[in-house]
Protein backbone atom coordinates (compact mmCIF):
# COMPACT_ATOMS: atom_id res chain seq x y z
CA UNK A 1 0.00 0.00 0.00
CA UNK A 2 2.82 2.64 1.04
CA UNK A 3 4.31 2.05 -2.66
CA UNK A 4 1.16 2.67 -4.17
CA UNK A 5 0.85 6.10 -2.48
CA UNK A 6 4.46 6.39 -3.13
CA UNK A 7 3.83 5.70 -7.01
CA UNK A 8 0.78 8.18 -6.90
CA UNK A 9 2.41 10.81 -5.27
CA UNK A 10 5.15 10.48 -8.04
CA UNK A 11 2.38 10.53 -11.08
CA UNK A 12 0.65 13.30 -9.53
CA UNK A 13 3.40 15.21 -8.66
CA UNK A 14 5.95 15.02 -11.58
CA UNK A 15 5.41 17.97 -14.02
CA UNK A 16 3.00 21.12 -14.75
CA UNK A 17 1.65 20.82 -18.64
CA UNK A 18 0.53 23.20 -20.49
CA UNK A 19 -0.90 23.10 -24.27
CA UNK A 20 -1.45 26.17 -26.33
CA UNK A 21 -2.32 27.08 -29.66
CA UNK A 22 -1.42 30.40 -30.73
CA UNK A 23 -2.01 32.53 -33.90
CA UNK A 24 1.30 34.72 -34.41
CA UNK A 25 0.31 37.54 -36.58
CA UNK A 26 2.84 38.88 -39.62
CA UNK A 27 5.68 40.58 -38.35
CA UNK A 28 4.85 40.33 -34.87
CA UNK A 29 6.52 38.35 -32.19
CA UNK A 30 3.91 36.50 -29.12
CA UNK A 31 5.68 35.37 -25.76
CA UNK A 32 4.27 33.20 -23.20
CA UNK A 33 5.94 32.98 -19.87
CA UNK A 34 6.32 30.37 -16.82
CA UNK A 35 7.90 30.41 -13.62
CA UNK A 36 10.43 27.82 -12.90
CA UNK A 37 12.66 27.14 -10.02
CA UNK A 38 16.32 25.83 -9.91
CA UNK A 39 16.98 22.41 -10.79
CA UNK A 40 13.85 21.97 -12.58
CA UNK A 41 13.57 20.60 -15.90
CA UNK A 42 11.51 22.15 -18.58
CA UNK A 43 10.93 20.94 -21.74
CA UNK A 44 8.76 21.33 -24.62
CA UNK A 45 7.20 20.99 -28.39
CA UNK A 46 6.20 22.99 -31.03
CA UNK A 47 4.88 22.92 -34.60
CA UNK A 48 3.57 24.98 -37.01
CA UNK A 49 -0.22 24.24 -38.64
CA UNK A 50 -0.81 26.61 -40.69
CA UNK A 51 0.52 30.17 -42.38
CA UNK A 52 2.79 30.49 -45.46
CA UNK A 53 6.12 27.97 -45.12
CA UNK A 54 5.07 26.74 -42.19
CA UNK A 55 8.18 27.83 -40.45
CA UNK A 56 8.56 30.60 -37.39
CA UNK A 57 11.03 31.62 -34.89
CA UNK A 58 11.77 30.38 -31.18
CA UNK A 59 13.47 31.81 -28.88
CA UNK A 60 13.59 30.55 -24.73
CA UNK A 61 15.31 32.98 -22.18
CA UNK A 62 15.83 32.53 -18.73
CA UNK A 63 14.83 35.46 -15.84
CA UNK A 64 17.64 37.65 -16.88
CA UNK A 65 17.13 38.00 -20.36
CA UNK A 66 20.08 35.23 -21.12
CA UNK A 67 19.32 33.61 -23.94
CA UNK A 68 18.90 29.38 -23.45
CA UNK A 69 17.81 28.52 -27.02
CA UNK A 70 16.71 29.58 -30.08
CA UNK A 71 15.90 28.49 -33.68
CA UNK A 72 15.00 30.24 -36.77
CA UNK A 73 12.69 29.32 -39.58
CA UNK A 74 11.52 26.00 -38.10
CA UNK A 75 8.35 23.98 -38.54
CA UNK A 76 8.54 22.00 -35.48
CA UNK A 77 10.80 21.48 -32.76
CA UNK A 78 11.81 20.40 -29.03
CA UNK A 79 13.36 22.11 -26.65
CA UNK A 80 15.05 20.59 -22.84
CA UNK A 81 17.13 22.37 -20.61
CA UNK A 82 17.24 22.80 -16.36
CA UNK A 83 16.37 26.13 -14.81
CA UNK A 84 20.20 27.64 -14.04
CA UNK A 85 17.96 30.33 -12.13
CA UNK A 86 14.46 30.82 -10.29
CA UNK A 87 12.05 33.02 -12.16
CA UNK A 88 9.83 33.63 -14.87
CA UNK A 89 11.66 31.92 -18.53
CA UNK A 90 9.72 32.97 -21.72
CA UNK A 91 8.73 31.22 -24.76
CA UNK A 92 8.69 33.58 -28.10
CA UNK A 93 7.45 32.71 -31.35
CA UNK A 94 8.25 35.30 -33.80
CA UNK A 95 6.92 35.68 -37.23
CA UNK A 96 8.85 38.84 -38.06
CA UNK A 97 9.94 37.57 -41.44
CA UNK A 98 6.99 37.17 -42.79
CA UNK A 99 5.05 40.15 -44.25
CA UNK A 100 2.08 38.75 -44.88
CA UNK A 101 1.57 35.22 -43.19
CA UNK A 102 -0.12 34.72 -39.86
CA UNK A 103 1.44 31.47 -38.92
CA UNK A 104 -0.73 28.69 -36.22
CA UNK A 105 1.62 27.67 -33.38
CA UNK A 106 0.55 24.37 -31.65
CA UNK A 107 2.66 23.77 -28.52
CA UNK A 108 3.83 22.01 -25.11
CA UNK A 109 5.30 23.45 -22.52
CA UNK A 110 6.12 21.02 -19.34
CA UNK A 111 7.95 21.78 -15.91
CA UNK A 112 8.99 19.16 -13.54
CA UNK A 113 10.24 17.03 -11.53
CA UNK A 114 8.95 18.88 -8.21
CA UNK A 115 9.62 16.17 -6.20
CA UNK A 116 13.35 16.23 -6.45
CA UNK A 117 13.23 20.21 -6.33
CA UNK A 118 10.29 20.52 -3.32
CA UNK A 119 12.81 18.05 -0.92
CA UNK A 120 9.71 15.36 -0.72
CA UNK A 121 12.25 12.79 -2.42
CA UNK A 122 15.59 12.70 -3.24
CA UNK A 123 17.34 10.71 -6.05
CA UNK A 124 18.44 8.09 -4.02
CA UNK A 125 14.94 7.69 -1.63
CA UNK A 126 13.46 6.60 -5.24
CA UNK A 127 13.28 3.15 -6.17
CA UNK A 128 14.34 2.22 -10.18
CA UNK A 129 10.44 1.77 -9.85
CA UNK A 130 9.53 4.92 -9.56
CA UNK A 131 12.34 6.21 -11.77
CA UNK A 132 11.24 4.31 -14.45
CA UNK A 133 8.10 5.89 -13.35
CA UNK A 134 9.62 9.58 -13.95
CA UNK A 135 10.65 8.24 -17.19
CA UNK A 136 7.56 6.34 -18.44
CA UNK A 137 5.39 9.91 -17.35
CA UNK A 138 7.84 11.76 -19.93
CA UNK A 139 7.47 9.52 -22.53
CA UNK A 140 3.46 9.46 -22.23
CA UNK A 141 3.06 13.12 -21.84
CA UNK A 142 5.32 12.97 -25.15
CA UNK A 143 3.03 11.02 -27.30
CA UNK A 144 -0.18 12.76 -25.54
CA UNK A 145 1.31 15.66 -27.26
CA UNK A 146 1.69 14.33 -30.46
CA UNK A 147 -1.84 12.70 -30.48
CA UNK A 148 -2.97 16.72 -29.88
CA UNK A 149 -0.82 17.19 -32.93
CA UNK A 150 -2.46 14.56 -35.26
CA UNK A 151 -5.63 15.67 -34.39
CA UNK A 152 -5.22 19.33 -35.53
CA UNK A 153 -3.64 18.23 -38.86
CA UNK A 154 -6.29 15.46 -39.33
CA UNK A 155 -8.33 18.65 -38.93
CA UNK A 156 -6.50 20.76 -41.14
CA UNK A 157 -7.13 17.72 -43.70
CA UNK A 158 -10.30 17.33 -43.39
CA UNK A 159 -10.95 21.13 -44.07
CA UNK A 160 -8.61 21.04 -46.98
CA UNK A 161 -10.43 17.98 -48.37
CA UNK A 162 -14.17 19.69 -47.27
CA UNK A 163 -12.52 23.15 -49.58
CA UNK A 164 -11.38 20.70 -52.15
CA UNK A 165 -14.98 18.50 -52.86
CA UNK A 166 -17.14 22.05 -52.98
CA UNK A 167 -14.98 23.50 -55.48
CA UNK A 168 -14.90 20.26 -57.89
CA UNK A 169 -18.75 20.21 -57.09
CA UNK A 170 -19.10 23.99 -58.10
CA UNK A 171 -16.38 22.97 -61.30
CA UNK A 172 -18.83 19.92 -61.88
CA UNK A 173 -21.87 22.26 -61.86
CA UNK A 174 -20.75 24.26 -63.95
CA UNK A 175 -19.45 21.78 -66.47
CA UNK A 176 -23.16 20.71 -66.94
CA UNK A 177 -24.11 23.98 -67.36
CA UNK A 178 -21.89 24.61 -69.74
CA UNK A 179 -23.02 21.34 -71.33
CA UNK A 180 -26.41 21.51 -71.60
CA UNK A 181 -25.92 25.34 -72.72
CA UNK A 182 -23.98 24.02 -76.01
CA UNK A 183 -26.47 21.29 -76.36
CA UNK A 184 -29.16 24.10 -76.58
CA UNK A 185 -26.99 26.52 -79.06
CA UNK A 186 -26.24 23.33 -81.40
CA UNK A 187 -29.93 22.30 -81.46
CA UNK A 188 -30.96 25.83 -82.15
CA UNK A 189 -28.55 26.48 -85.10
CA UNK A 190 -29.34 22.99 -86.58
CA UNK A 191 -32.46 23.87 -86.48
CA UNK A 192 -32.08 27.51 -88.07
CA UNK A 193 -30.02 26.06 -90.47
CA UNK A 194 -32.36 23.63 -91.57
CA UNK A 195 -35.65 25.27 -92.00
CA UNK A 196 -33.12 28.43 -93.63
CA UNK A 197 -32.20 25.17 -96.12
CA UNK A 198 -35.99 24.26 -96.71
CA UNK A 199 -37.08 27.80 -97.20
CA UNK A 200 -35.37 27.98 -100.46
């Protein structure tokens, strides 16, 4: 029983998620920003759904404006480091270089392992149980993340394919109508023709 507290403590305790989806506007930069304490690992994801190359800035600084990471013109991404200092670290996604494209920003952000940082458990008071655990909690918040990611580009399809059947309805459409309008210009000049024929 104590080990099953022990492991629930652990699952309940292990990392703050967060999931956002942000619209960066052209030319314009959007930061988000989390508090994080020493020793604590953050980590995260990021993609781009939609907007012109699907491609955008990151940059990650820690409390005193030192920069911890940073990427240019990428469509998807991780980022891992541990807090060197305790304060707010911002996420920026910046879409200066595009003029014109707003760009759709799907990402993660995680903070963790409290336990280690909060003095409930040290390294060594955890069992390769609960380790594995730590590890196992990582790797499903990982592939939680990129289910959320599937499902906005399954929705992206299905909107593409939604924009795609209306216009080769509309096309169809107007094929017939286009169809049926020479059928009606042929059978008129035939006819024309004809009674112009039996008139002389």
């Amino acid at each position: 029983m104590a080990i099953f507290l022990r492991f629930l403590v652990v699952v309940l305790c292990v990392t703050r998620s967060f999931a956002f989806i942000t619209r960066v506007r052209a030319n314009t930069e959007e930061c988000f920003f989390q508090n994080a304490r020493v020793g604590e690992k953050v980590w995260g994801s990021f993609r781009v759904t939609t907007g012109g190359q699907l491609d955008i800035n990151l940059l990650v600084s820690g409390p005193n404006d030192y920069l911890i990471y940073a990427r240019e013109k990428e469509n998807e991404g991780t980022f891992t480091f541990i807090a060197q200092e305790e304060g707010i670290h911002q996420v920026c996604f910046s879409n200066k270089m595009s003029a014109v494209s707003q760009k759709t920003v799907s990402f993660n952000l995680h903070v963790g392992t409290e336990l280690l940082v909060e003095g409930i458990a040290k390294k060594e008071h955890l069992t390769p149980l609960e380790n594995a655990l730590d590890y196992t909690s990582i790797a499903l918040q990982t592939v939680h993340d990129e289910q959320r990611y599937l499902k906005a580009r399954e929705r992206r399809a299905r909107s593409t394919n939604e924009s795609t059947n209306s216009r080769v309805l509309w096309w169809s459409i107007l094929q017939a109508v286009v169809c049926v309008g020479m059928a009606l210009w042929q059978i008129y000049y035939l006819k024309s023709f004809f009674e112009q024929k039996r008139s002389r």
